[in-house]
Protein backbone atom coordinates (compact mmCIF):
# COMPACT_ATOMS: atom_id res chain seq x y z
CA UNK A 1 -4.37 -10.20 -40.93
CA UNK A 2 -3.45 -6.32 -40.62
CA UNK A 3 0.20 -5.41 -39.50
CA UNK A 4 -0.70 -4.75 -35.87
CA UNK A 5 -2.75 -7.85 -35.26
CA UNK A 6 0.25 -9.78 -34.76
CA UNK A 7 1.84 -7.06 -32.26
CA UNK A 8 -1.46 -7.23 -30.59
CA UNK A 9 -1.15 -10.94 -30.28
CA UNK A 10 1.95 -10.87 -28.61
CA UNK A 11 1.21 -8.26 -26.17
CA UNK A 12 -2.04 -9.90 -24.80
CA UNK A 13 0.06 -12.91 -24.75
CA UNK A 14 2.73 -11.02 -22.77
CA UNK A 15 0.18 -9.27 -20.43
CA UNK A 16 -1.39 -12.83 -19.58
CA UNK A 17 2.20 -14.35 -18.56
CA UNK A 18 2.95 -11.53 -16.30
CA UNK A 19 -0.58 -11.73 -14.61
CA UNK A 20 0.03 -15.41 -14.46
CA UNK A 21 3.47 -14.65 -13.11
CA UNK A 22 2.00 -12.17 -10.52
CA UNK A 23 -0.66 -15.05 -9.18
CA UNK A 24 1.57 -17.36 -8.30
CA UNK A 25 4.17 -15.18 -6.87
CA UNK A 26 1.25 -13.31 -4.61
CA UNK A 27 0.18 -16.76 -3.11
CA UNK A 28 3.83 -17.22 -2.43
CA UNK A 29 4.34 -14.32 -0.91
CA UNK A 30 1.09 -14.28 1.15
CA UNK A 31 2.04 -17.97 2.87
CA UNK A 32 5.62 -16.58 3.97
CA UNK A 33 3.78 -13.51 5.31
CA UNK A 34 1.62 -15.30 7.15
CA UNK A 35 4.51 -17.88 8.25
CA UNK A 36 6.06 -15.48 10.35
CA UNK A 37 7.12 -16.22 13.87
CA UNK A 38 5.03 -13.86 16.40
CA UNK A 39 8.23 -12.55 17.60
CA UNK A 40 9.57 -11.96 14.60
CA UNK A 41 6.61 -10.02 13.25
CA UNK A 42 6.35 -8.26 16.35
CA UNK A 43 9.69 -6.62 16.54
CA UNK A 44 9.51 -6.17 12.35
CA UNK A 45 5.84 -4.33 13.05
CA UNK A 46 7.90 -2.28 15.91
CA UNK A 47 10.79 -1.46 13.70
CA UNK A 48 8.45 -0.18 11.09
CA UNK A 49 6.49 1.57 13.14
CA UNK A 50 9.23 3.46 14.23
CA UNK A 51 10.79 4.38 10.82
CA UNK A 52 7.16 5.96 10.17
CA UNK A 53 7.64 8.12 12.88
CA UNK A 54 10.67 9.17 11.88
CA UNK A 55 9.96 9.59 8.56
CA UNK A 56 6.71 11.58 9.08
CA UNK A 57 8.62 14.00 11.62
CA UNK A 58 11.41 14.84 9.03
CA UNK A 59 8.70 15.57 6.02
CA UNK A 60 5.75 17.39 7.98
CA UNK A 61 3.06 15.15 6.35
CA UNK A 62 -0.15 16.36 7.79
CA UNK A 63 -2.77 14.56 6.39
CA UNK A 64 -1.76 10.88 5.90
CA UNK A 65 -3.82 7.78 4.36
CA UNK A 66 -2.99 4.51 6.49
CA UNK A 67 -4.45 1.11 6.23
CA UNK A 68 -6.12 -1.16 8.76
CA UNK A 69 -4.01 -4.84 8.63
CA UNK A 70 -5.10 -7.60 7.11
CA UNK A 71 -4.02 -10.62 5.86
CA UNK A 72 -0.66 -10.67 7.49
CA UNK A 73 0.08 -7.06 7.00
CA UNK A 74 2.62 -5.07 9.22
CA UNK A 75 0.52 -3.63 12.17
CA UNK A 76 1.21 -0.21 12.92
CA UNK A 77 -1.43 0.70 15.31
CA UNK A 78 0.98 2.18 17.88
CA UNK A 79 2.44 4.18 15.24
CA UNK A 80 -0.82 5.80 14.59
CA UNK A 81 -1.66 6.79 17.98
CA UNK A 82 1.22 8.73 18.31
CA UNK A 83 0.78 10.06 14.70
CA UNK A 84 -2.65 11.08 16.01
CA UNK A 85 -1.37 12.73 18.98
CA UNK A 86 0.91 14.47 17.26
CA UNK A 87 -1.89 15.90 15.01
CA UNK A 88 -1.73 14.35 11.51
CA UNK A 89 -4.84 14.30 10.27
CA UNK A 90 -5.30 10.03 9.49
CA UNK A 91 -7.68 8.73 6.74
CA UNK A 92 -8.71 4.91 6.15
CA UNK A 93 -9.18 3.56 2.53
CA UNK A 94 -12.92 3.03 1.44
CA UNK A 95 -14.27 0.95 -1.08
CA UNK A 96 -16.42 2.56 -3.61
CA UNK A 97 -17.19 -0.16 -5.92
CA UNK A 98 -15.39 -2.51 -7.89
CA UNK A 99 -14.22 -0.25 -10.30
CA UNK A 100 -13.83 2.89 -9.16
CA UNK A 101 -10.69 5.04 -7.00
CA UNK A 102 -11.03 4.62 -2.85
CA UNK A 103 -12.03 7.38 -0.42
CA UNK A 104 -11.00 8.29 2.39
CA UNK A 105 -12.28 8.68 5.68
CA UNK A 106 -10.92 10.73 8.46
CA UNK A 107 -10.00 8.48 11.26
CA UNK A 108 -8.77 8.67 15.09
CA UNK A 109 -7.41 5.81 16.74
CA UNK A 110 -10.39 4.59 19.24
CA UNK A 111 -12.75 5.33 17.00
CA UNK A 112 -16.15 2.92 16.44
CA UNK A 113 -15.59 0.38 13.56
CA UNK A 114 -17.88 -1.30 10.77
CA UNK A 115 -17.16 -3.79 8.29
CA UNK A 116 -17.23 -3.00 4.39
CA UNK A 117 -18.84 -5.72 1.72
CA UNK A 118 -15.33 -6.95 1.91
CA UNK A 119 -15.24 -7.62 5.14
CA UNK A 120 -12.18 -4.50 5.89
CA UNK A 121 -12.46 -1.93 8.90
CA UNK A 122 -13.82 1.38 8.02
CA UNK A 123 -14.61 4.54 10.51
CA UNK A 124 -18.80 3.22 11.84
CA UNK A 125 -19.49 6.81 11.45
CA UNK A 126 -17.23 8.44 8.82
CA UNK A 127 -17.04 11.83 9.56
CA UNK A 128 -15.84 13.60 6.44
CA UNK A 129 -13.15 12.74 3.11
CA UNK A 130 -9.80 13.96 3.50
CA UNK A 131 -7.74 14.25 0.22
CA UNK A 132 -4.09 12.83 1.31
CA UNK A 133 -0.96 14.54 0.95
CA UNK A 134 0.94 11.25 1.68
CA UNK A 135 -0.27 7.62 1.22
CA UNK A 136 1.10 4.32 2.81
CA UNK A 137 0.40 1.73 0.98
CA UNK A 138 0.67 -2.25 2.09
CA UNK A 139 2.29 -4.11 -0.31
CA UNK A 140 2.32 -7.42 -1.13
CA UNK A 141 5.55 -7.75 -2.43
CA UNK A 142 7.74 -4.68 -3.70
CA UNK A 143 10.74 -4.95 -6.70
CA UNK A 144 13.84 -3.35 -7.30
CA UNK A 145 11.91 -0.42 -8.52
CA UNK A 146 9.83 -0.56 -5.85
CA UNK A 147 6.61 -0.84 -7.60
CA UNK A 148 4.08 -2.93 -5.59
CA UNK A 149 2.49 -6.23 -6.18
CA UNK A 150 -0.58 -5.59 -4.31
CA UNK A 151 -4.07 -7.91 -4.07
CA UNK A 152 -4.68 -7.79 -7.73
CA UNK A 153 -7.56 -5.50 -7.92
CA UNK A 154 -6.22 -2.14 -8.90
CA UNK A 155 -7.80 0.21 -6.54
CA UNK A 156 -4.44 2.00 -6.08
CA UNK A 157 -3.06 2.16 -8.91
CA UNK A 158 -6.62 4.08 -9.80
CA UNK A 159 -6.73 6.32 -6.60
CA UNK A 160 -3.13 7.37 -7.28
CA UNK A 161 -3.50 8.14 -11.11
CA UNK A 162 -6.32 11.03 -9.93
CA UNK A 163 -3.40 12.59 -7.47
CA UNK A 164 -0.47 12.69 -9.00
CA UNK A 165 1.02 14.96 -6.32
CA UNK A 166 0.60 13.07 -3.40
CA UNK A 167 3.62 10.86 -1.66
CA UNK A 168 3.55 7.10 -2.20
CA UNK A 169 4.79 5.39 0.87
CA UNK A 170 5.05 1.63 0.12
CA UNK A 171 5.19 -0.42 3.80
CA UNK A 172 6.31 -3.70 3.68
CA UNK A 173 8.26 -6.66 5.22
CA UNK A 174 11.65 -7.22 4.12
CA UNK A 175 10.47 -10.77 3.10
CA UNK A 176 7.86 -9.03 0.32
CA UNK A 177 11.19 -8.38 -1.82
CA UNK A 178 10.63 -9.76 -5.07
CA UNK A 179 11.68 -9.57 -8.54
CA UNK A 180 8.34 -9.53 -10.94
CA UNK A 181 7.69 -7.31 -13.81
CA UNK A 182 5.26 -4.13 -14.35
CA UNK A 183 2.10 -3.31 -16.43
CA UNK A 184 1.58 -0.18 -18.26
CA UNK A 185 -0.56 1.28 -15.46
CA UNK A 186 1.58 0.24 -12.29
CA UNK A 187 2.78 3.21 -10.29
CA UNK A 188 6.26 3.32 -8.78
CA UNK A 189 5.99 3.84 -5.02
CA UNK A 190 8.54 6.69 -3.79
CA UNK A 191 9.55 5.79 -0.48
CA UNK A 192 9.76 2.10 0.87
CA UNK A 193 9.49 1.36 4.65
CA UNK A 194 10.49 -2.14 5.96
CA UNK A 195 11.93 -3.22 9.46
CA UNK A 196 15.37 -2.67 7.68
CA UNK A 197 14.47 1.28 6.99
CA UNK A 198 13.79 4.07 5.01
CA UNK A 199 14.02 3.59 1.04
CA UNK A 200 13.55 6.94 -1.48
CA UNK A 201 13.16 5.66 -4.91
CA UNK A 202 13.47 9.38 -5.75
CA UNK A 203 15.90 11.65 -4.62
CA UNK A 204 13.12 14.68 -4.98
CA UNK A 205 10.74 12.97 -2.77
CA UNK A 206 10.74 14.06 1.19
């Protein structure tokens, strides 16, 4: 046995626990996600919406990635009408294979919808990429750090690792707080929106 081969050990032993730990939190989190009352999700999803606003207006974001809800995820729909009226160029997520970093679509509210292989909303016709200054990103569950526990399949943590410069914007419910530790290739999120408000991880960050 070399020197390292022991060190290795232990690490693949660590990196297994914490993926094991992750699992079981995830389904956790997912049931009390999707356990919310309607009212309570519906004022959260409000609340939310609003900080977004009031976040984008303060930081001049013009060209913003969003997410179509799934799976219990806050529902800001209203939020990006307005952002659309008010001219910020909107982009959905789109899967390019297993593997590889997302691309994005531009987007209007309205617009004609398909289905991907994973059964997620994307533009029917997408008209052209748009590179992102700003991202929000559904999470899962966010730490004290607020680095997200997402799905488990890495496509963010990928996309974000090409643009370094671009504005994480983790949105969440307060519920998703949770205490779970981080791989070598998780990415902090900067800012954190929940129904309770605007979070800045970093003080540099709009």
């Amino acid at each position: 046995m070399t020197p390292t081969e022991p060190r290795i050990a232990c690490e693949s032993a660590h990196s297994a626990a914490l993926e094991q730990h992750k699992s079981v939190l995830r389904k956790h989190l997912l049931a009390t996600r999707q356990s919310m009352t309607a009212v309570h999700r519906s004022a959260a999803c409000v609340a939310i919406g609003e900080y977004l606003l009031s976040w984008q207006a303060s930081t001049g974001v013009d060209a913003l990635a969003v997410y179509w809800p799934i799976r219990g995820e806050p529902d800001l729909m209203p939020a990006y009408l307005q952002l659309a009226q008010r001219g910020v160029r909107l982009a959905l997520p789109v899967v390019c294979g297993p593997n590889a970093p997302l691309d994005f679509a531009a987007w209007l509210p309205g617009q004609a919808m398909a289905q991907d292989a994973f059964g997620v909303a994307i533009p029917a016709q997408p008209r052209h990429t748009v590179v992102p200054e700003a991202f929000l990103i559904p999470c899962v569950g966010i730490n004290a750090q607020q680095f997200r526990l997402g799905y488990g399949g890495g496509m963010y943590d990928r996309t974000l690792a090409l643009l370094p410069a671009a504005t994480t914007v983790g949105i969440a419910f307060d519920s998703a707080r949770s205490e779970f530790g981080v791989a070598p290739h998780d990415i902090g999120l900067q800012v954190l929106i929940t129904e309770s408000g605007v979070e800045r991880h970093r003080p540099d960050v709009p």
